[in-house]
N, C-alpha and C. Protein backbone atom coordinates (compact mmCIF):
# COMPACT_ATOMS: atom_id res chain seq x y z
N UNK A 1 -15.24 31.94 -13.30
CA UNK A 1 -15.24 30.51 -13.04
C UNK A 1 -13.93 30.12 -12.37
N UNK A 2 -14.47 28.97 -11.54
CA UNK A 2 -12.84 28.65 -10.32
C UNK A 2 -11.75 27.85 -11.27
N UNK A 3 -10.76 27.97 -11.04
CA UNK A 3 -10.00 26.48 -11.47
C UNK A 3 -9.99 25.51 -10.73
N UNK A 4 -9.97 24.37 -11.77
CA UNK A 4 -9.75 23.38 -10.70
C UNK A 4 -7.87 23.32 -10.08
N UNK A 5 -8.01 22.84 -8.90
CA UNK A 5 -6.89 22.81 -8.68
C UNK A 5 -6.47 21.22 -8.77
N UNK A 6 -5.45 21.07 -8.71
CA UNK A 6 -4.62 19.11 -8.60
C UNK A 6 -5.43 18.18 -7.52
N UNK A 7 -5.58 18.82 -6.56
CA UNK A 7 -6.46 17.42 -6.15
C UNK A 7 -7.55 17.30 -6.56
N UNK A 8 -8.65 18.38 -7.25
CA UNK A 8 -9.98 18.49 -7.57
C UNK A 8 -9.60 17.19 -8.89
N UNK A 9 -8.91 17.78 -9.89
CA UNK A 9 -8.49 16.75 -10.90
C UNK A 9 -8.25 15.72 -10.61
N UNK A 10 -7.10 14.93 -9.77
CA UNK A 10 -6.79 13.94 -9.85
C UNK A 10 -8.18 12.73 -9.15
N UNK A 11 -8.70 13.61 -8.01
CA UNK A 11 -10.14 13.11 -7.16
C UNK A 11 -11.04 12.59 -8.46
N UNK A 12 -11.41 13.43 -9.36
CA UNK A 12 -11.92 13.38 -10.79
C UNK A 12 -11.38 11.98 -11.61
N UNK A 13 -10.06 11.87 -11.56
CA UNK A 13 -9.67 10.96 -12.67
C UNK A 13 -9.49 9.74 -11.72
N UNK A 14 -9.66 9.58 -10.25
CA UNK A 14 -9.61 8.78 -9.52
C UNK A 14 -10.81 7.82 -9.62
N UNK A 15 -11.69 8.72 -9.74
CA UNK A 15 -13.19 7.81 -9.05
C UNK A 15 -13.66 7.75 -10.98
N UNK A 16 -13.26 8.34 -11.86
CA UNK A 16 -13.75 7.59 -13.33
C UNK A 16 -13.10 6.46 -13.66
N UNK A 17 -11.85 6.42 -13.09
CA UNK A 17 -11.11 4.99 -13.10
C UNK A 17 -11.85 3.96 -12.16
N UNK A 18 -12.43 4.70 -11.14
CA UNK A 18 -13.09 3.55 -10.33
C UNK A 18 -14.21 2.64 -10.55
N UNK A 19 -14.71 3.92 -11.49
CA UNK A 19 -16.33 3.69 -12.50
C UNK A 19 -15.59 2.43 -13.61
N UNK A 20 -14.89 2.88 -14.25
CA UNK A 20 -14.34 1.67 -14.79
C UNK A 20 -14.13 0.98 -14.65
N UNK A 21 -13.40 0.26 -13.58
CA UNK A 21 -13.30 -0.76 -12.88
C UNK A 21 -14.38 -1.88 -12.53
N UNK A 22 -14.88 -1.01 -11.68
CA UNK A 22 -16.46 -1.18 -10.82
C UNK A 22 -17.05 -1.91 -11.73
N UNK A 23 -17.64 -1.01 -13.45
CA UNK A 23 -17.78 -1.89 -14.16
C UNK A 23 -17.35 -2.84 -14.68
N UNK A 24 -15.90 -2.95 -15.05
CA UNK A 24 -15.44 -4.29 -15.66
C UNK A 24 -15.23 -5.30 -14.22
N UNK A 25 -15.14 -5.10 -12.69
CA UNK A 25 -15.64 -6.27 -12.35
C UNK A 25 -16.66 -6.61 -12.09
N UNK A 26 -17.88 -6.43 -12.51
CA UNK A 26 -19.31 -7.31 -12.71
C UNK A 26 -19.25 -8.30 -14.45
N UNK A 27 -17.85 -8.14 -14.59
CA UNK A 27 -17.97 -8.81 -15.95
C UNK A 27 -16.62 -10.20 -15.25
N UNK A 28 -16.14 -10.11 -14.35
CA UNK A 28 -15.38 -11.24 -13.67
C UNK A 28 -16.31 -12.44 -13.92
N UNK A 29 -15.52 -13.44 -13.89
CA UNK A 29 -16.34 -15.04 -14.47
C UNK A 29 -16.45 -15.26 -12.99
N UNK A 30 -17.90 -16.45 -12.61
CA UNK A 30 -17.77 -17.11 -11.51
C UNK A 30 -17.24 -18.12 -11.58
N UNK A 31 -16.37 -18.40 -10.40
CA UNK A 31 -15.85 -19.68 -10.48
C UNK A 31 -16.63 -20.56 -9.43
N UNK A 32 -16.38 -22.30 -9.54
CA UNK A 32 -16.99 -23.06 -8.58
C UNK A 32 -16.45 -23.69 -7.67
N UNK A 33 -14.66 -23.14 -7.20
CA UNK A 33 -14.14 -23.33 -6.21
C UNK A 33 -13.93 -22.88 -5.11
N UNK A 34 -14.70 -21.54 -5.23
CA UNK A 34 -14.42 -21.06 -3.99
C UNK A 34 -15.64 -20.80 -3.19
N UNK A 35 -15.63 -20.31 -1.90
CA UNK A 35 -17.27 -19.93 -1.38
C UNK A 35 -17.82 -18.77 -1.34
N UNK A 36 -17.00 -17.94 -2.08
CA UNK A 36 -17.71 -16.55 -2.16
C UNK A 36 -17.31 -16.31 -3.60
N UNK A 37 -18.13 -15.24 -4.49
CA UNK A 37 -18.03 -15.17 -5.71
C UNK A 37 -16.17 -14.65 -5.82
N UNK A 38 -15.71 -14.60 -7.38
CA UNK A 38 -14.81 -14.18 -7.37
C UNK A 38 -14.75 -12.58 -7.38
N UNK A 39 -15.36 -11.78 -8.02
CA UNK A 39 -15.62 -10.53 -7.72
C UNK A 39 -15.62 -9.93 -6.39
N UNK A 40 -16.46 -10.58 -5.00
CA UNK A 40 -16.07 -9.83 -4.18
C UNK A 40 -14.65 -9.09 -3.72
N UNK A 41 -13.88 -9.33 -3.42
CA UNK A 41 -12.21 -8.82 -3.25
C UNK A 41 -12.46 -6.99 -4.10
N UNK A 42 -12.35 -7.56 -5.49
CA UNK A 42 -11.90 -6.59 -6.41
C UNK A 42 -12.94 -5.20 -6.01
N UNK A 43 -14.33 -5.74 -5.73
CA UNK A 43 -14.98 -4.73 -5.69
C UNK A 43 -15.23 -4.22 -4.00
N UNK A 44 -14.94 -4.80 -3.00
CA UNK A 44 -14.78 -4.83 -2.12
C UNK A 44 -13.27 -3.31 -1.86
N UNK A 45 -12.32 -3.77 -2.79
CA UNK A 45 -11.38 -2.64 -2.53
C UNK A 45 -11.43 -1.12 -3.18
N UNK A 46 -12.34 -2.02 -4.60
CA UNK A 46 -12.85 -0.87 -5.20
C UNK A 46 -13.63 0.46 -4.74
N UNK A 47 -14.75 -0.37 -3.85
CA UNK A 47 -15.59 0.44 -2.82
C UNK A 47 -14.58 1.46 -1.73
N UNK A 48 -13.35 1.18 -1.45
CA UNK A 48 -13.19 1.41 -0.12
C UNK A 48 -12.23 2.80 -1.19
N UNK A 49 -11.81 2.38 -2.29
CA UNK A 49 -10.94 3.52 -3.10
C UNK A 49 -12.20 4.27 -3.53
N UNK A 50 -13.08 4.37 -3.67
CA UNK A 50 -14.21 5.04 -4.38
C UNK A 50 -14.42 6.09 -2.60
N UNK A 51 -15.11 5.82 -1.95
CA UNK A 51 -14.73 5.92 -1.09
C UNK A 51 -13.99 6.97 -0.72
N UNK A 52 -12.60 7.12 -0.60
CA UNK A 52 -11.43 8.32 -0.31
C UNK A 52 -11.61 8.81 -1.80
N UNK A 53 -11.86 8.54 -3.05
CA UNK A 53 -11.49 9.10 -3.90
C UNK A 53 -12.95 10.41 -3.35
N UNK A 54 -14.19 10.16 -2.72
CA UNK A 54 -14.81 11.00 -2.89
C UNK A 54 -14.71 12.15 -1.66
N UNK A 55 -13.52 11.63 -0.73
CA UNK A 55 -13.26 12.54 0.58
C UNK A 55 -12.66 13.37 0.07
N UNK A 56 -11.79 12.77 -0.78
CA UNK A 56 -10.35 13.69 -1.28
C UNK A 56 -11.53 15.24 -2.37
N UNK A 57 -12.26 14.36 -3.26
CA UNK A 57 -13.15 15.40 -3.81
C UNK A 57 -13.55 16.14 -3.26
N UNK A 58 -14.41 15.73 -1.99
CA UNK A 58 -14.79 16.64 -1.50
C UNK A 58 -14.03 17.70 -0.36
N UNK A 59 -12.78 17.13 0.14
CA UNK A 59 -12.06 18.48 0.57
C UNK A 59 -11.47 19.24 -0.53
N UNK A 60 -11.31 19.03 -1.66
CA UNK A 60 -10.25 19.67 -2.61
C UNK A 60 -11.50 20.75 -2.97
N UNK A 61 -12.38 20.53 -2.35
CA UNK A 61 -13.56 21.81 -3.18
C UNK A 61 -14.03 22.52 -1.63
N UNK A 62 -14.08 21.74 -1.11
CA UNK A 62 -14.23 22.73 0.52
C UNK A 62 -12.97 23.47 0.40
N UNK A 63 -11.88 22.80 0.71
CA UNK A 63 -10.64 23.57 1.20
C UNK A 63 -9.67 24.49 0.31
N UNK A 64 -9.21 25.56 0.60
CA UNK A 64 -8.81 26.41 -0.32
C UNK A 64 -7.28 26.00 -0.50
N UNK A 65 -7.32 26.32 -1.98
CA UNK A 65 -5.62 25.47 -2.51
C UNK A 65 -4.26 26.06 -1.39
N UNK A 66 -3.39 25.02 -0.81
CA UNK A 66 -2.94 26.12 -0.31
C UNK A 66 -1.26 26.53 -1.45
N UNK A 67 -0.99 27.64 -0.85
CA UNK A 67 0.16 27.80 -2.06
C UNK A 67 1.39 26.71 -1.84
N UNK A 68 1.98 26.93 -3.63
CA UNK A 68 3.07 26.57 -3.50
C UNK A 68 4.02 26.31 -2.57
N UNK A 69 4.54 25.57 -2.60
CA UNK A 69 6.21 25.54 -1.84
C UNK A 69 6.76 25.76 -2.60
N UNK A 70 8.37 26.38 -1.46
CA UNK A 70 9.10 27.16 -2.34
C UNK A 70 10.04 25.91 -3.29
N UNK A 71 10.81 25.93 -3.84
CA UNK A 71 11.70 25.02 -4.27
C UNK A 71 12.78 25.13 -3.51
N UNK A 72 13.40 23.76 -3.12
CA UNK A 72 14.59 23.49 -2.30
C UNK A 72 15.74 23.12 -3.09
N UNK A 73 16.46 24.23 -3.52
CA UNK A 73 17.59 23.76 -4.32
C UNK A 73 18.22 22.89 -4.39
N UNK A 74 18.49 22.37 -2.82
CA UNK A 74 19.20 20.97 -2.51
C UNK A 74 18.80 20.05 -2.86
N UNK A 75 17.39 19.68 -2.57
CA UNK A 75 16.42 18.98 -3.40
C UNK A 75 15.68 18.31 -4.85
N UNK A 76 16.34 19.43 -5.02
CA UNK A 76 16.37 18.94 -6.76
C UNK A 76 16.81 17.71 -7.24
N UNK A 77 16.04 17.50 -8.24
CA UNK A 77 16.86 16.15 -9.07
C UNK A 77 16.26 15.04 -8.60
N UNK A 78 16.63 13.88 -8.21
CA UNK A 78 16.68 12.77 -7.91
C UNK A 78 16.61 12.59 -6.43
N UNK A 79 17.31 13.57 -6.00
CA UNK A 79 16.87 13.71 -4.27
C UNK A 79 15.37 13.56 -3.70
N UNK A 80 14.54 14.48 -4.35
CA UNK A 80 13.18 14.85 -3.76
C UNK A 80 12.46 13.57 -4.14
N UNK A 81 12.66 12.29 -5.07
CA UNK A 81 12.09 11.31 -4.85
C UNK A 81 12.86 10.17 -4.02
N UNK A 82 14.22 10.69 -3.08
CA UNK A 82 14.62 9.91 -1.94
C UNK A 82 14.05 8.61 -1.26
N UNK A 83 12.58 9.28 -1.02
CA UNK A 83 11.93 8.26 -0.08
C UNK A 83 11.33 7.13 -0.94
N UNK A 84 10.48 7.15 -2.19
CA UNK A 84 10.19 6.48 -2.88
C UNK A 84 11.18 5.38 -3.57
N UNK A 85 12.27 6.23 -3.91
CA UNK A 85 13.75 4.84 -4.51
C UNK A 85 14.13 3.98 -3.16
N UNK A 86 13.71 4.59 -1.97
CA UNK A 86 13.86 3.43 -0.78
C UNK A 86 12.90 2.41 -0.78
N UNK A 87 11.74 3.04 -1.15
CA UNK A 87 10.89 1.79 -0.96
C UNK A 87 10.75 1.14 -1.89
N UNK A 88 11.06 1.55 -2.94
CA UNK A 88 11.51 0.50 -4.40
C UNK A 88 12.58 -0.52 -4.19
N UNK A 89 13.68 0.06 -3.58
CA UNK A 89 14.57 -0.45 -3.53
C UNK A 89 14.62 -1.97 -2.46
N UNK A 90 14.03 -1.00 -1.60
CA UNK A 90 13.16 -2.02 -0.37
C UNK A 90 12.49 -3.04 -0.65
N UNK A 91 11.29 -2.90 -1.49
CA UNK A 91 10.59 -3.96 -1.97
C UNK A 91 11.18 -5.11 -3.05
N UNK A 92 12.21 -4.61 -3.70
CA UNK A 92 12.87 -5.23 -4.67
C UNK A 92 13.64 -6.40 -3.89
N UNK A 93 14.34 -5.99 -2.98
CA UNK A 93 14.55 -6.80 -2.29
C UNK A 93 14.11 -7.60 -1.19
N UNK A 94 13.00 -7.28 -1.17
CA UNK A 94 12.08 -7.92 -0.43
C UNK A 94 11.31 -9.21 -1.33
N UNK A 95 11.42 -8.97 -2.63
CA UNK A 95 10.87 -10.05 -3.50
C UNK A 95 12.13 -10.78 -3.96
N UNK A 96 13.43 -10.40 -3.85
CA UNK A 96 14.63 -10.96 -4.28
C UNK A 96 14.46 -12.32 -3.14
N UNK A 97 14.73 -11.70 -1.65
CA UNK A 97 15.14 -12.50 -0.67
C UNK A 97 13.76 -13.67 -0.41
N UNK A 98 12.68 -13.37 -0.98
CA UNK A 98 11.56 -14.26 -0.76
C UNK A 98 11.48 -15.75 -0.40
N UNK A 99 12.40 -16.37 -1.97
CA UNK A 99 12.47 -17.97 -1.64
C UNK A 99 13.40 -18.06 -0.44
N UNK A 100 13.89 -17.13 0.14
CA UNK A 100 15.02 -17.78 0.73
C UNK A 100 14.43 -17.51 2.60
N UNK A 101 13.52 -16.01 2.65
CA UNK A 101 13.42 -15.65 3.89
C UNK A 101 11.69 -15.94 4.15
N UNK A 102 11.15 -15.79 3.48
CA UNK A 102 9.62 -16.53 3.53
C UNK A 102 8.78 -14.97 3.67
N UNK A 103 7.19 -15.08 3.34
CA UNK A 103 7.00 -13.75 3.45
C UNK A 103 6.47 -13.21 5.51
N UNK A 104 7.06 -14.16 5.93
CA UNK A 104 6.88 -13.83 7.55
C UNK A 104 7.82 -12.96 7.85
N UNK A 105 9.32 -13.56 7.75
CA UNK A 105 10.60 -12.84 8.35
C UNK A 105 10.85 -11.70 7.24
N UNK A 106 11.03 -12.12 5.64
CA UNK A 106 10.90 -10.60 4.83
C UNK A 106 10.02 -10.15 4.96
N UNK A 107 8.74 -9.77 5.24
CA UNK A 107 7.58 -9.26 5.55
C UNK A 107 7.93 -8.22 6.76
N UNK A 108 8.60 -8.66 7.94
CA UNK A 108 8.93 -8.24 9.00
C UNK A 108 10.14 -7.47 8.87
N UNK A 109 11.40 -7.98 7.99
CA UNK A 109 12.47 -7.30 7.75
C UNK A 109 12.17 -5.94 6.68
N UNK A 110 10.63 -6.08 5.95
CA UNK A 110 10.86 -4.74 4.78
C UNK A 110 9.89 -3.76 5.69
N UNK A 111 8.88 -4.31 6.43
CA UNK A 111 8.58 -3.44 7.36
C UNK A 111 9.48 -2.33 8.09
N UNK A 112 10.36 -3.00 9.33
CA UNK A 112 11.25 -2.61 10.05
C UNK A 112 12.18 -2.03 8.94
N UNK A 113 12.54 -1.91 8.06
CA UNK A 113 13.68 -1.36 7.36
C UNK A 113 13.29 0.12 6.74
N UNK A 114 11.93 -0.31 6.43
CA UNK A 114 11.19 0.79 5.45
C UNK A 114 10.45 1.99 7.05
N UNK A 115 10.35 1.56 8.02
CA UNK A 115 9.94 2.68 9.27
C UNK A 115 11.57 3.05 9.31
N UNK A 116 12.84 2.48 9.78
CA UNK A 116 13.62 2.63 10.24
C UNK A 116 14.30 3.35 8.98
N UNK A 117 14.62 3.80 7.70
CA UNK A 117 15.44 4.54 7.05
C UNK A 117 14.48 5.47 6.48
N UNK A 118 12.52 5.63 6.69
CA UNK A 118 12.01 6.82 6.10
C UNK A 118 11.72 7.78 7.37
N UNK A 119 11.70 6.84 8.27
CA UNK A 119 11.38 7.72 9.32
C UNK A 119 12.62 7.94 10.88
N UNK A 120 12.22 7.67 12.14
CA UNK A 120 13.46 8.39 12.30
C UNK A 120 14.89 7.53 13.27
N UNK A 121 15.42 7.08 12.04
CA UNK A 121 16.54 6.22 12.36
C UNK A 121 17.85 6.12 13.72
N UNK A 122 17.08 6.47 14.54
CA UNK A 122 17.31 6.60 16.15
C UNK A 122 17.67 5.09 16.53
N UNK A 123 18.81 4.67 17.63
CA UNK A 123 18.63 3.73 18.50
C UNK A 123 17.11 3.00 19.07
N UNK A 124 16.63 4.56 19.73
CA UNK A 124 15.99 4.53 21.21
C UNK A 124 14.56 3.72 20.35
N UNK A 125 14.25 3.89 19.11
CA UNK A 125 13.76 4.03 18.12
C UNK A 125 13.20 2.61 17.55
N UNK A 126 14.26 1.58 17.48
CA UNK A 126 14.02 0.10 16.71
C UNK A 126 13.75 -0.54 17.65
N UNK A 127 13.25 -0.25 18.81
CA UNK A 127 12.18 -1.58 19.39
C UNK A 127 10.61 -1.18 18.87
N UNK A 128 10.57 -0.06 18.76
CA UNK A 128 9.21 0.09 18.47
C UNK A 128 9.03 -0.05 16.90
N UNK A 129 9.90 0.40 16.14
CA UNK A 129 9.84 -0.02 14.69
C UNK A 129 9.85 -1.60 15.47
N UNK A 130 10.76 -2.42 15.48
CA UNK A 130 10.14 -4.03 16.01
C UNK A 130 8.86 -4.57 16.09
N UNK A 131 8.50 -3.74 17.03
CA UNK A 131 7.57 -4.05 17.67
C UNK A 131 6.16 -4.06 16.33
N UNK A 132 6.32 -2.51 15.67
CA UNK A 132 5.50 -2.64 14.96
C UNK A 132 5.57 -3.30 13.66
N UNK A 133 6.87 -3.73 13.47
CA UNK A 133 6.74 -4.42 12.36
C UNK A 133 6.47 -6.04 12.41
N UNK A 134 6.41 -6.61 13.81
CA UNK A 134 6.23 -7.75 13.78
C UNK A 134 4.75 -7.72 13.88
N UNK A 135 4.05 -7.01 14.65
CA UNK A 135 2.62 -7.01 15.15
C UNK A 135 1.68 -6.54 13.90
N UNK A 136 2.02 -5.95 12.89
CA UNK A 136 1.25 -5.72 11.22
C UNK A 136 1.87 -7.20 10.52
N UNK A 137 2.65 -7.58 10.67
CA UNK A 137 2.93 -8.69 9.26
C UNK A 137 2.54 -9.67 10.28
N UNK A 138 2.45 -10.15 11.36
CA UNK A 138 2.31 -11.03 12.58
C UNK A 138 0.68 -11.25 12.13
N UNK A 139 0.13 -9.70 12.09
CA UNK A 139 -1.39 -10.07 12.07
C UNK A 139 -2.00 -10.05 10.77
N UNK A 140 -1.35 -9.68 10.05
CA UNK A 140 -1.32 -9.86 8.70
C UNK A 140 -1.72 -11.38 7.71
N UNK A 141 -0.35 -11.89 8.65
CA UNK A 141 -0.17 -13.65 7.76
C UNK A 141 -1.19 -14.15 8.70
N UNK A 142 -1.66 -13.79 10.06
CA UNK A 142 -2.24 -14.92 10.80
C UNK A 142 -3.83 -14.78 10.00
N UNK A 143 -4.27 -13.10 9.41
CA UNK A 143 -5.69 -13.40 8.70
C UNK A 143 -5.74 -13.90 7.41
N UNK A 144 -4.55 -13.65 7.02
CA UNK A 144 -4.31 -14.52 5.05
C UNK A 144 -4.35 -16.09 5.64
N UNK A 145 -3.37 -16.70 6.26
CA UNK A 145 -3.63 -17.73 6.63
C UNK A 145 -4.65 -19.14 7.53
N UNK A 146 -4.82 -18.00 8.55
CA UNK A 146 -6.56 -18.76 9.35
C UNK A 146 -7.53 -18.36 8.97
N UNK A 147 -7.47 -17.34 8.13
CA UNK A 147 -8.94 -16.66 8.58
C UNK A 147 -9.35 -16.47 6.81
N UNK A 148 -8.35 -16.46 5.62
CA UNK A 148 -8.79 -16.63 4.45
C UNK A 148 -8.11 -17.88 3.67
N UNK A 149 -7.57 -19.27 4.65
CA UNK A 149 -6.79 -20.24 4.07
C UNK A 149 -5.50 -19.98 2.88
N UNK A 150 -5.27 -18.96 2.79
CA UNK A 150 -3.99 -18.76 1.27
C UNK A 150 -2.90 -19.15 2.16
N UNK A 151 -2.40 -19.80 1.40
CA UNK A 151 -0.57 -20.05 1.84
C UNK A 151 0.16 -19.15 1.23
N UNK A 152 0.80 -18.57 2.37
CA UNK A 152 1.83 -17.48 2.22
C UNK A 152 3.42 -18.01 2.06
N UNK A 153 4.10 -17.75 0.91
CA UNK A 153 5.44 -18.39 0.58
C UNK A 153 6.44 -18.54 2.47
N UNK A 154 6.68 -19.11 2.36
CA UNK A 154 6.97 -19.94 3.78
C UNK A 154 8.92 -19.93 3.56
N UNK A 155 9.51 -19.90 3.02
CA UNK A 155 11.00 -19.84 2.75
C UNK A 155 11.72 -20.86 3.07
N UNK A 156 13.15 -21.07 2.75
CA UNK A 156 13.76 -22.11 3.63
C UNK A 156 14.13 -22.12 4.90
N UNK A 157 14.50 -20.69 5.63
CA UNK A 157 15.35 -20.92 6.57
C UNK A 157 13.44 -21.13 7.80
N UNK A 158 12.17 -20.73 7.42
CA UNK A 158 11.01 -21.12 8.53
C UNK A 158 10.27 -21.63 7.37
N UNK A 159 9.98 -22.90 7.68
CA UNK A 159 9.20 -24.12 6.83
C UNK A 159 7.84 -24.38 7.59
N UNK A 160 6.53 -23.39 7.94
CA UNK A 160 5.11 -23.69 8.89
C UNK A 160 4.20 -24.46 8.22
N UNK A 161 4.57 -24.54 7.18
CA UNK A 161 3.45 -25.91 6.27
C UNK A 161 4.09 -27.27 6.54
């Protein structure tokens, strides 16, 4: 008999969490303010994680485990989660500066910060981090805001309400 390997498992504990879910939102209350039930959203994302949880299943059983990596001595410790304490760190302050920068310009500043120190922190480099960080949070707030009415925290220094 095969073992399972880590993604076969986690694919596994992915999509029973999803089953769970799935079920507890058909138990969401309707509300009578809005125009679509409240459940859609939840199960709407649910679907789309159910979804990869069953791609991921199904390559982790097509594809053969591949081996280990070696260990990087240098790496050790606190290093090898580097990239993750950036984006913690990133986001933390991205919810710090909120009342003050609105979620347009911090939206745009944790973007550009989070391409520009995980990936590759070049000159030639931050127009296109720019570029892309204005054109995802740009199109971002314009569908939260026209296209699903939510007001997005707006800050002091840009006031659009």
């Amino acid at each position: 008999m095969a073992r399972l390997n880590r993604d076969t498992l986690v694919a596994l504990l992915l999509l029973v969490f999803c089953g769970v879910m799935i079920s507890a939102s058909l138990e969401i209350e309707e509300t009578n303010y809005g125009t679509m039930p409240s459940s859609v959203w939840p199960q709407a994302v649910l679907g789309v994680l159910t979804v990869f949880c069953l791609a991921l299943l199904g390559q982790s059983i097509v594809k053969a485990p591949a081996p280990a990596p070696e260990e990087n001595t240098k790496s050790g410790g606190i290093g090898r989660y580097r990239n993750a304490i950036t984006v913690y760190v990133l986001f933390f302050l991205f919810l710090l500066t909120m009342p003050y920068l609105g979620m347009l310009i911090g939206g745009v500043g944790f973007v550009f910060l989070s391409l520009t120190l995980l990936g590759e922190p070049e000159l030639k480099r931050a127009p296109v981090h720019l570029a892309i960080s204005i054109g995802t949070i740009g199109l971002m707030w314009g569908i939260f805001t026209f296209g699903l009415g939510v007001l997005l925290p707006d800050g002091e220094l840009l006031q659009l309400n």
